[in-house]
Protein backbone atom coordinates (compact mmCIF):
# COMPACT_ATOMS: atom_id res chain seq x y z
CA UNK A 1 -2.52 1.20 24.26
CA UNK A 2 -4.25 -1.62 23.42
CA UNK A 3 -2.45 -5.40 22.58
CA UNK A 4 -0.93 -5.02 19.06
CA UNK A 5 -3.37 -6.21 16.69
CA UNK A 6 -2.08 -9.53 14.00
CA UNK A 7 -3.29 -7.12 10.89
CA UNK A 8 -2.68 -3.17 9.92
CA UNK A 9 -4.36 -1.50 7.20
CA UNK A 10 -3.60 1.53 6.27
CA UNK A 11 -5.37 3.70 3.95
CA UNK A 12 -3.71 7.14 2.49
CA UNK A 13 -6.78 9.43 1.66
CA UNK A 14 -6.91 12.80 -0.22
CA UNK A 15 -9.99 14.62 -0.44
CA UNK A 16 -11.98 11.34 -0.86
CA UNK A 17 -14.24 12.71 2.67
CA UNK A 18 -17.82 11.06 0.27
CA UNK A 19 -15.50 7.78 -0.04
CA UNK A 20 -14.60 6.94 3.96
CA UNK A 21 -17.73 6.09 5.43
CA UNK A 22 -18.82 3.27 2.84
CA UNK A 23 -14.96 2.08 3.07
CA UNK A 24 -15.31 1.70 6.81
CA UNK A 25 -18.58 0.08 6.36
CA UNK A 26 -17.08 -2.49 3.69
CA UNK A 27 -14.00 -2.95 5.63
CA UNK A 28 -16.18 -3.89 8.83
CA UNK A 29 -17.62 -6.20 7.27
CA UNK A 30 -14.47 -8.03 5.10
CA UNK A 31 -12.64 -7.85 8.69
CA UNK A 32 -15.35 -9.65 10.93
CA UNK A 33 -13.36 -12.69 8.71
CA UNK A 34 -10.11 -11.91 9.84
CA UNK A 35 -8.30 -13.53 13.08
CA UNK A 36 -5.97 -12.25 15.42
CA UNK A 37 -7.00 -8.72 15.68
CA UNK A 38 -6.85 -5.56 13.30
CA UNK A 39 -6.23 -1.98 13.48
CA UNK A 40 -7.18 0.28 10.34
CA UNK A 41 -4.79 3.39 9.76
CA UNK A 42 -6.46 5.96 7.89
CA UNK A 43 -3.65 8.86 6.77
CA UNK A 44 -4.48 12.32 5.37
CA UNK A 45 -2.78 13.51 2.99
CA UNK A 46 -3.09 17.17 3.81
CA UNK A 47 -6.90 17.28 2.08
CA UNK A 48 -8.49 20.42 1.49
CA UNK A 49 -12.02 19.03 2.17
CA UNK A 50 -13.78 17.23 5.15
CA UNK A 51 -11.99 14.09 4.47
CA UNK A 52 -9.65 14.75 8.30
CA UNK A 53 -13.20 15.33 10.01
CA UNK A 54 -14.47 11.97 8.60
CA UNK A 55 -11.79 9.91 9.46
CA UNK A 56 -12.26 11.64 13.05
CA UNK A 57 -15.62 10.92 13.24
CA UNK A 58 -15.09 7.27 12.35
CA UNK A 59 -12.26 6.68 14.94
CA UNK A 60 -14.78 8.37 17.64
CA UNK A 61 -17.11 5.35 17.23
CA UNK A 62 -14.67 2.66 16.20
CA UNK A 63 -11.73 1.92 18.52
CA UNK A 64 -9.73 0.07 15.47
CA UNK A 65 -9.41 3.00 13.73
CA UNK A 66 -6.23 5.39 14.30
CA UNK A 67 -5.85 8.67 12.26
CA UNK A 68 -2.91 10.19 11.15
CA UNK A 69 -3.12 13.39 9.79
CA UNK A 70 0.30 14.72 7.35
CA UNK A 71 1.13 18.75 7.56
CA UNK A 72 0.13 19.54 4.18
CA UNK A 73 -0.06 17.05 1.05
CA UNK A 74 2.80 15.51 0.49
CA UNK A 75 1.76 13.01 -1.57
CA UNK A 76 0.11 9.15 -1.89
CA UNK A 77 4.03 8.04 -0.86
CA UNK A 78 4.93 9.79 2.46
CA UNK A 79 1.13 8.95 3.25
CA UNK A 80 1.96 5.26 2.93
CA UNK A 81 5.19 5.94 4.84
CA UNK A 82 3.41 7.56 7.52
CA UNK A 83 1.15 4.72 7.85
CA UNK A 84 3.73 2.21 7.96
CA UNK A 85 5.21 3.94 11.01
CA UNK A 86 2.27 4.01 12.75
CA UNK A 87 1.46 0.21 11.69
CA UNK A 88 1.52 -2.24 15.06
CA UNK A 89 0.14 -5.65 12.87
CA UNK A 90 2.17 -8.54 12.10
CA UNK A 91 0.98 -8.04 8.31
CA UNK A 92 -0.06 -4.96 6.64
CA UNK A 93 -2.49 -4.59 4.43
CA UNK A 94 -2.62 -1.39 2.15
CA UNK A 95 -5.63 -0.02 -0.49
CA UNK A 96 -6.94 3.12 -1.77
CA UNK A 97 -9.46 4.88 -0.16
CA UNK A 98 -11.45 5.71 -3.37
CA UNK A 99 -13.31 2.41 -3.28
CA UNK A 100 -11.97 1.08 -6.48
CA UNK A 101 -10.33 -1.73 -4.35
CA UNK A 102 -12.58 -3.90 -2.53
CA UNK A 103 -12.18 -4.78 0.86
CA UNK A 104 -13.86 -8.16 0.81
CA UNK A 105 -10.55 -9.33 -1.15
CA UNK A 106 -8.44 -8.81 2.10
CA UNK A 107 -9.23 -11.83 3.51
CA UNK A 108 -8.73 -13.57 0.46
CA UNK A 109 -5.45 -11.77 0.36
CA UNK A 110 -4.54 -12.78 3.79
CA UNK A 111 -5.44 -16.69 3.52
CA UNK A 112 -3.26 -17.16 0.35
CA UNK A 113 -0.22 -15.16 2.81
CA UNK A 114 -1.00 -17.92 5.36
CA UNK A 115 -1.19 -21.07 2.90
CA UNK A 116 1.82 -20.10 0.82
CA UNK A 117 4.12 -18.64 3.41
CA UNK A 118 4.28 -15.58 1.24
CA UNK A 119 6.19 -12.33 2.41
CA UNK A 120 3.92 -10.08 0.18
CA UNK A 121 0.34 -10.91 -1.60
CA UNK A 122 0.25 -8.37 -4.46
CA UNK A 123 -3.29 -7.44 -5.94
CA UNK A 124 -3.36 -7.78 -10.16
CA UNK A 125 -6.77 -5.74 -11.10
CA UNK A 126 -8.94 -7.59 -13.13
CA UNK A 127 -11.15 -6.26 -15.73
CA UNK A 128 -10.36 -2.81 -14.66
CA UNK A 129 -12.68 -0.11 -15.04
CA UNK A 130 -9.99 2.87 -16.39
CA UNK A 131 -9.90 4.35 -19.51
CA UNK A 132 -8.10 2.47 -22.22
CA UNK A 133 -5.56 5.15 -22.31
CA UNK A 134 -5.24 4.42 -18.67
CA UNK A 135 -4.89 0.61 -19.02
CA UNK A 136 -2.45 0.92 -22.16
CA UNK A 137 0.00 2.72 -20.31
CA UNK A 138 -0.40 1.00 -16.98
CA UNK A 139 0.71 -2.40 -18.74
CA UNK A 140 4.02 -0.31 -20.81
CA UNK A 141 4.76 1.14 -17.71
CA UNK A 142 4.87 -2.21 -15.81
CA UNK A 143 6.85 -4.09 -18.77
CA UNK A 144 9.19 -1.22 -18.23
CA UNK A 145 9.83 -1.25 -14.46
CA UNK A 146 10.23 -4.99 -14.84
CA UNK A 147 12.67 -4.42 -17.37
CA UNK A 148 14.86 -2.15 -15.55
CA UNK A 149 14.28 -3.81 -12.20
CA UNK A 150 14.51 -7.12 -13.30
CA UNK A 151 11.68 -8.33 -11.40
CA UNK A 152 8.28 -9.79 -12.70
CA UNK A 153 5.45 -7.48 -10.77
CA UNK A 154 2.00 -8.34 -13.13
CA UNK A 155 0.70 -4.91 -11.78
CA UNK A 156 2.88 -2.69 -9.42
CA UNK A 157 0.35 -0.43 -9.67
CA UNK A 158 -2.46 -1.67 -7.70
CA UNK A 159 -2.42 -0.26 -3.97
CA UNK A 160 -4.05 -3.68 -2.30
CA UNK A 161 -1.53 -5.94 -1.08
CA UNK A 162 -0.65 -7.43 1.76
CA UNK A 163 2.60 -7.63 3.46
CA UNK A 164 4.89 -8.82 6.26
CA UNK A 165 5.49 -6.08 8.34
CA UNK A 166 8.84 -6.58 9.52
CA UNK A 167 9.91 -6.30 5.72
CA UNK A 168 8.02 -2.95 5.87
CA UNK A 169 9.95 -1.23 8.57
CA UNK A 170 13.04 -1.94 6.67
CA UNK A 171 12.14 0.35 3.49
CA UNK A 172 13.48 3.70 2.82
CA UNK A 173 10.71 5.29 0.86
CA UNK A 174 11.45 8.53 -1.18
CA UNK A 175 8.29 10.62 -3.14
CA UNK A 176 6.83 8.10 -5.69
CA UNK A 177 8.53 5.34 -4.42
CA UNK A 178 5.45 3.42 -2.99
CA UNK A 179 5.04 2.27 -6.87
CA UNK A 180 7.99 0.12 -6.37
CA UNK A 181 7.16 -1.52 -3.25
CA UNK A 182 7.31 -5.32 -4.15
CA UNK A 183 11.41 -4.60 -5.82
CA UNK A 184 11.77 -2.62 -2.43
CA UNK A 185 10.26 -4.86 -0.20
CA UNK A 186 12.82 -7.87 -1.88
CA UNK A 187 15.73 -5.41 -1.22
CA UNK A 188 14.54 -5.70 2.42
CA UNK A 189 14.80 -9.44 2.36
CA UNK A 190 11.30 -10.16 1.23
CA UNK A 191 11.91 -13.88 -0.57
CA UNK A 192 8.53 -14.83 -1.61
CA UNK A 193 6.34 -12.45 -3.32
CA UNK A 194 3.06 -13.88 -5.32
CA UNK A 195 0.29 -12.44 -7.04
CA UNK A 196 -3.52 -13.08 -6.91
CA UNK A 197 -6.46 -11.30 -8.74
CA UNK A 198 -8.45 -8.31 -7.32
CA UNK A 199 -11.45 -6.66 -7.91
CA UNK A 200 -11.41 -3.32 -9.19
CA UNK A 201 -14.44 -1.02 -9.24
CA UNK A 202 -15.20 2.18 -10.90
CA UNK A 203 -14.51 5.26 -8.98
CA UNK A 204 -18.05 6.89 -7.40
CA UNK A 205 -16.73 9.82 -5.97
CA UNK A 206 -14.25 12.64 -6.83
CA UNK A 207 -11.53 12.58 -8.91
CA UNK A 208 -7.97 10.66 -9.67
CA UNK A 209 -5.03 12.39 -8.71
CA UNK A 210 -3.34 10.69 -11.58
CA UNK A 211 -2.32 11.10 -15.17
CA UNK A 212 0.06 10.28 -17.93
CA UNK A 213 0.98 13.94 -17.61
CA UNK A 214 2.32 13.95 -14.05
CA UNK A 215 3.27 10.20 -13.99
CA UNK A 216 5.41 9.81 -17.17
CA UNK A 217 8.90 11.65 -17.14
CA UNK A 218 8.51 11.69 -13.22
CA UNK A 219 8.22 7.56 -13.73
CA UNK A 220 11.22 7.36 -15.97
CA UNK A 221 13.59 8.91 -13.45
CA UNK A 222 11.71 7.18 -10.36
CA UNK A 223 12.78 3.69 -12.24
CA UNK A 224 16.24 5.03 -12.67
CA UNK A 225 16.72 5.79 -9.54
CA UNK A 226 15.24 2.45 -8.10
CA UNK A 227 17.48 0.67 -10.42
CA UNK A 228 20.58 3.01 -9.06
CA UNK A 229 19.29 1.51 -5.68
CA UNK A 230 19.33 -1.68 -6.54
CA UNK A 231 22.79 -1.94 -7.74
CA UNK A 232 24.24 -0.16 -4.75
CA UNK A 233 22.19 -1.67 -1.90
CA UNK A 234 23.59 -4.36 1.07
CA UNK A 235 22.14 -5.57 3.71
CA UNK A 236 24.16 -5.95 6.72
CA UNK A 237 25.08 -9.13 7.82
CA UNK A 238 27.31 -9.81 11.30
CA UNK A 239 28.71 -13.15 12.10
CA UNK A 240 29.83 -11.92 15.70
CA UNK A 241 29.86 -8.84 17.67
CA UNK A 242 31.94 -10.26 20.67
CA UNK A 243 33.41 -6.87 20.59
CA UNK A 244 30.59 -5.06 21.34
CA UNK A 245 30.25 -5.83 25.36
């Protein structure tokens, strides 16, 4: 294997096979910007359609690109999870694979990491192309998770971001859980978090796997139960293990 690269991103994918070759082509060209090295991570989610193929195809002619292929959907969470394992970067970068997030923000991402010493760069969509049902609940959603949590994430629901890895590792992640990342990730030890302003594009092929219907009373006992965590969680800290030889 090949020297571990300074940048992983990792894209979960489900049925979105139309979507993966004009993300590799836009991610090409938004990493030929980037130093150090990168590997891209592209993680099926169990699709029913050609979207394992593609992401085969791709890694045959591009040596950056590992696949990682889940036994049956599990959903956009254990994707991430899965990805996360397989991550080797320094920092890693995550986005959708349905072309609504725009790769050419990664560098962007990447160079306000480096100039602010940030553990995680989290993307806040700008003029988002959603419904306004979509958008309306979005921003009571995120007033609510901050609530709860106590933290201040703009928009916890946009999948580009870009973190340190080592803060990565660390997280437990349980289904639905990769909404929460940021309050997660500063569980983990994650100290400085900042926001920036991301694209966001319409969606030009398939569908969204998302709704009020099968986000809203599974989102009210997600936050619940991150909350739960929150109040119960320690990190371990040892001032000598003399003992231990």
């Amino acid at each position: 294997m090949s020297a571990a690269p300074r940048v992983s991103i990792v894209v979960p994918a489900y049925d979105e096979e139309d979507s993966l070759e004009p993300l590799h082509r836009e991610l090409d060209a938004a990493l030929a910007q980037v130093a150090g090295g990168v590997e891209i991570v592209l993680v099926d989610d169990g699709s029913r359609d050609g979207t394992l193929a593609r992401m085969r195809a791709i890694a045959a002619k591009d040596p950056r690109v590992r696949v990682v292929a889940l036994d049956g959907n599990q959903g956009q969470t254990a994707a991430f999870a899965a990805g996360f394992a397989a991550a080797r970067g320094e920092i890693t970068v995550t986005l959708d694979a349905d072309l609504q997030n725009d790769p050419a923000d990664i560098p962007r991402l990447l160079a306000r990491m480096d100039a602010e010493g940030a553990d995680l760069v989290n993307g806040v969509r700008a003029e988002r192309h959603d419904s306004w049902v979509r958008r309306v609940s979005s921003r009571v959603a995120n007033a609510a998770r901050n609530r709860v949590t106590h933290d201040a994430v703009t928009d916890v629901g946009c999948s580009l971001r870009a973190m340190r890895t080592v803060y990565v590792k660390r997280v437990r992640l349980f289904r639905n859980m990769h909404r929460f990342l940021p309050t997660l990730l500063r569980m983990e030890g994650a100290q400085k978090i900042v926001e920036m302003p991301v694209a966001h594009r319409a969606r030009r092929h398939g569908v969204s796997k998302y709704g009020i219907g099968n986000r809203l009373w599974v989102g009210i006992a997600d936050l619940f139960g991150v909350r739960w965590m929150q109040a119960r969680h320690f990190r371990l800290r040892v001032k000598d293990d003399a003992g231990s030889g």
